[in-house]
C-alpha atoms as a PDB file:
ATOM      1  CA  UNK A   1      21.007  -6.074   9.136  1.00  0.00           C
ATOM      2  CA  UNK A   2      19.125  -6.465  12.747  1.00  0.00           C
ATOM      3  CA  UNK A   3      16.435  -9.003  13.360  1.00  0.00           C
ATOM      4  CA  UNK A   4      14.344  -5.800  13.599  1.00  0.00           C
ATOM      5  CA  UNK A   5      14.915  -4.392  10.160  1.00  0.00           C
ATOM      6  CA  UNK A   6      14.478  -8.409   8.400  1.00  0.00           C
ATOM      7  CA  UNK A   7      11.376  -8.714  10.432  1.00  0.00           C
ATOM      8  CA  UNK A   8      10.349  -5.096   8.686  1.00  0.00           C
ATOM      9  CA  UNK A   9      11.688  -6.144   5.421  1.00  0.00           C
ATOM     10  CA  UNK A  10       9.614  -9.268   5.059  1.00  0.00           C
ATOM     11  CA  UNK A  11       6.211  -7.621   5.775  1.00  0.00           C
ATOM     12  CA  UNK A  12       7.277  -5.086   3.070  1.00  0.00           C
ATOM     13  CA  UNK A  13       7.923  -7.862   0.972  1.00  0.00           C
ATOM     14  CA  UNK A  14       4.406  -9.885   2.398  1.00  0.00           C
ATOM     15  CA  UNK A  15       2.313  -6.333   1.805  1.00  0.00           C
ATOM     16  CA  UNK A  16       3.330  -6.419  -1.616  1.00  0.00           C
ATOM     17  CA  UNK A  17       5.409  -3.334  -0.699  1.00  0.00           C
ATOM     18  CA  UNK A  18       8.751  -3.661  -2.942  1.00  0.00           C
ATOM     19  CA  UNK A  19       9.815  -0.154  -2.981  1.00  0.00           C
ATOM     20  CA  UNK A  20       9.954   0.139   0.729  1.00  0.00           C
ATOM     21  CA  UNK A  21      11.253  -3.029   0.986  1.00  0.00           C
ATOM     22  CA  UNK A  22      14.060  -1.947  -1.265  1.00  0.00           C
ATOM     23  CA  UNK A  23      14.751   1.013   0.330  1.00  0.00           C
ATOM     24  CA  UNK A  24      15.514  -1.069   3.841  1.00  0.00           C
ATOM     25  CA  UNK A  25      17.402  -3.265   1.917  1.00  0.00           C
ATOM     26  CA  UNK A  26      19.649  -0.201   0.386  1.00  0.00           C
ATOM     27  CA  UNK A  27      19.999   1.426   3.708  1.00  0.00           C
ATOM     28  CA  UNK A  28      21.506  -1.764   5.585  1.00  0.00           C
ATOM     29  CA  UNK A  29      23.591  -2.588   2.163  1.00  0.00           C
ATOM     30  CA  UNK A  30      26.702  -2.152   3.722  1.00  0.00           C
ATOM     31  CA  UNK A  31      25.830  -5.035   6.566  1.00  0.00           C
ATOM     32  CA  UNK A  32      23.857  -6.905   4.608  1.00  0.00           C
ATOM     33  CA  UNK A  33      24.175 -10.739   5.235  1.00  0.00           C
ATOM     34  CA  UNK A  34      23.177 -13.864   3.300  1.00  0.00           C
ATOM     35  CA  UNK A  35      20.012 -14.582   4.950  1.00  0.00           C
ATOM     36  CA  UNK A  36      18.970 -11.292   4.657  1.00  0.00           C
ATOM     37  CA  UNK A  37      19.558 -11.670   0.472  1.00  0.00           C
ATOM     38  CA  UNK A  38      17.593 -15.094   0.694  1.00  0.00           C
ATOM     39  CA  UNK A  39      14.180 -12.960   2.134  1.00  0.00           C
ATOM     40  CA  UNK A  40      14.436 -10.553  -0.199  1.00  0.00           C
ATOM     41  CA  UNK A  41      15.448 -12.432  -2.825  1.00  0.00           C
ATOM     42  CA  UNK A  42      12.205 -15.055  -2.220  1.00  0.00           C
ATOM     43  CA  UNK A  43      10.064 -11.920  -1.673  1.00  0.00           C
ATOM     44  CA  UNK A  44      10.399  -9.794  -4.303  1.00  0.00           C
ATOM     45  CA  UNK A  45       8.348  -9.896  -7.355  1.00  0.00           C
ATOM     46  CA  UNK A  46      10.398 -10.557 -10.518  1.00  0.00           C
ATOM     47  CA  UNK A  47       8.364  -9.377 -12.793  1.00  0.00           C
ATOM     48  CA  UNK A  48      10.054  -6.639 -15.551  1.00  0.00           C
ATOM     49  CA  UNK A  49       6.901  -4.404 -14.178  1.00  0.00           C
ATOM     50  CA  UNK A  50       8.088  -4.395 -10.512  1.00  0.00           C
ATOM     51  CA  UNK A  51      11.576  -3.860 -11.172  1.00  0.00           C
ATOM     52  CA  UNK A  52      11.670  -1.173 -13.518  1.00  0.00           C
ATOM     53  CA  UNK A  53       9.943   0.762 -10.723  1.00  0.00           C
ATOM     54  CA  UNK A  54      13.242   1.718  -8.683  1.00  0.00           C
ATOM     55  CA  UNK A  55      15.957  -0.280 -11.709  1.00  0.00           C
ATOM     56  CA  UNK A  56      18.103   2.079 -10.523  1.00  0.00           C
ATOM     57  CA  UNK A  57      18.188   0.597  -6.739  1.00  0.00           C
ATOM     58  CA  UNK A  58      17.925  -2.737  -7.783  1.00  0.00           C
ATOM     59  CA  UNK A  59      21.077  -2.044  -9.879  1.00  0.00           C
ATOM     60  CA  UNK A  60      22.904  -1.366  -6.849  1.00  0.00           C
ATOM     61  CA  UNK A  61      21.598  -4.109  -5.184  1.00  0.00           C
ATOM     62  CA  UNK A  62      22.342  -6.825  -8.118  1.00  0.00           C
ATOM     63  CA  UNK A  63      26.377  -5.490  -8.093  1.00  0.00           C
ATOM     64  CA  UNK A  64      26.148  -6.022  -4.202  1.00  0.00           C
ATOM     65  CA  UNK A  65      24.831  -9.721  -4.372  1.00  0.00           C
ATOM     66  CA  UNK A  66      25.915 -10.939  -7.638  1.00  0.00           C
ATOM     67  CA  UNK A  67      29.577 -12.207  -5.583  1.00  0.00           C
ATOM     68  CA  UNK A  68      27.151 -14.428  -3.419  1.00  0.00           C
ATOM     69  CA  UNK A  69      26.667 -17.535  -3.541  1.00  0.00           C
ATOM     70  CA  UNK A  70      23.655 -19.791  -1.941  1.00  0.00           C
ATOM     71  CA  UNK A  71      23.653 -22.892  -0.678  1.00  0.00           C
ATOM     72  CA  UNK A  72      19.726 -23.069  -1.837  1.00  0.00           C
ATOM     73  CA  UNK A  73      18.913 -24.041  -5.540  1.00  0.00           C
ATOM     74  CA  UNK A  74      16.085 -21.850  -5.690  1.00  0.00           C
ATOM     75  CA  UNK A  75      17.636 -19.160  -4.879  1.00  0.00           C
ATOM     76  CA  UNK A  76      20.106 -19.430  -6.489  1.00  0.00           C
ATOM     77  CA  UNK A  77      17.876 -19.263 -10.179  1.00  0.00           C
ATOM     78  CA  UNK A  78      15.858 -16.206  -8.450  1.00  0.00           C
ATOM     79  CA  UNK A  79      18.768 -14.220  -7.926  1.00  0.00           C
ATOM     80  CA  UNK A  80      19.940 -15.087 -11.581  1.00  0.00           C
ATOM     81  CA  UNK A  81      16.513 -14.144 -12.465  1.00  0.00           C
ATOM     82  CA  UNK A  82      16.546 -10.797 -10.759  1.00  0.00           C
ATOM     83  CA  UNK A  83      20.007 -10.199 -12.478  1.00  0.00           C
ATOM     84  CA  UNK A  84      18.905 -10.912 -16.081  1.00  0.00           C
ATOM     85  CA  UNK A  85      15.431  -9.064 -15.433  1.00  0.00           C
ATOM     86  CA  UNK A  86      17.685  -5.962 -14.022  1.00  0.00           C
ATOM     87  CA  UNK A  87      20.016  -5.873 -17.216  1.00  0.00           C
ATOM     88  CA  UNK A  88      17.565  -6.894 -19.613  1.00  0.00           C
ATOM     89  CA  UNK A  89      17.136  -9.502 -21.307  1.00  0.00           C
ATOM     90  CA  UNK A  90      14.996 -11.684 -19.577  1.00  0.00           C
ATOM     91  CA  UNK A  91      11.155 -12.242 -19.791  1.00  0.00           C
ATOM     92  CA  UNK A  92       9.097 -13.115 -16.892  1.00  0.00           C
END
């Protein structure tokens, strides 16, 4: 993912903007790296509400990232978060 498209995705993710900022993510899936996971990971809103807007993108997202691991403890419990909001289960 360029510097370009990170710089886009966070002011999705600042604007409150989570479907476009999903859709950027999903487009650069394929060269997505680990800092690029972190952003979106902090940005997003886990809430059940937010998610269940595009589920079915943030499905493909969770199978992408579920492999990675982070060096950072809180993101580490976000992105276990967003995987227990996306298969249910989890209350915000």
């Amino acid at each position: 993912m360029t510097w370009d498209d990170k710089v886009e995705m966070a002011q999705h993710l600042n604007n409150h903007e989570y479907t476009e900022a999903t859709n950027l993510f999903l487009r650069n899936i394929e060269i997505i790296d680990d800092q690029a996971i972190d952003m979106f990971i902090s940005g997003i809103e886990l809430t059940k509400e937010c998610l269940l807007k595009d589920i079915d993108s943030h499905k493909i997202i969770a199978e992408k990232i579920k492999a990675k691991k982070s060096d950072s403890f809180r993101t580490a419990l976000r992105m276990a978060l967003y995987e227990k909001l996306i298969y249910g289960g989890g209350e915000q």
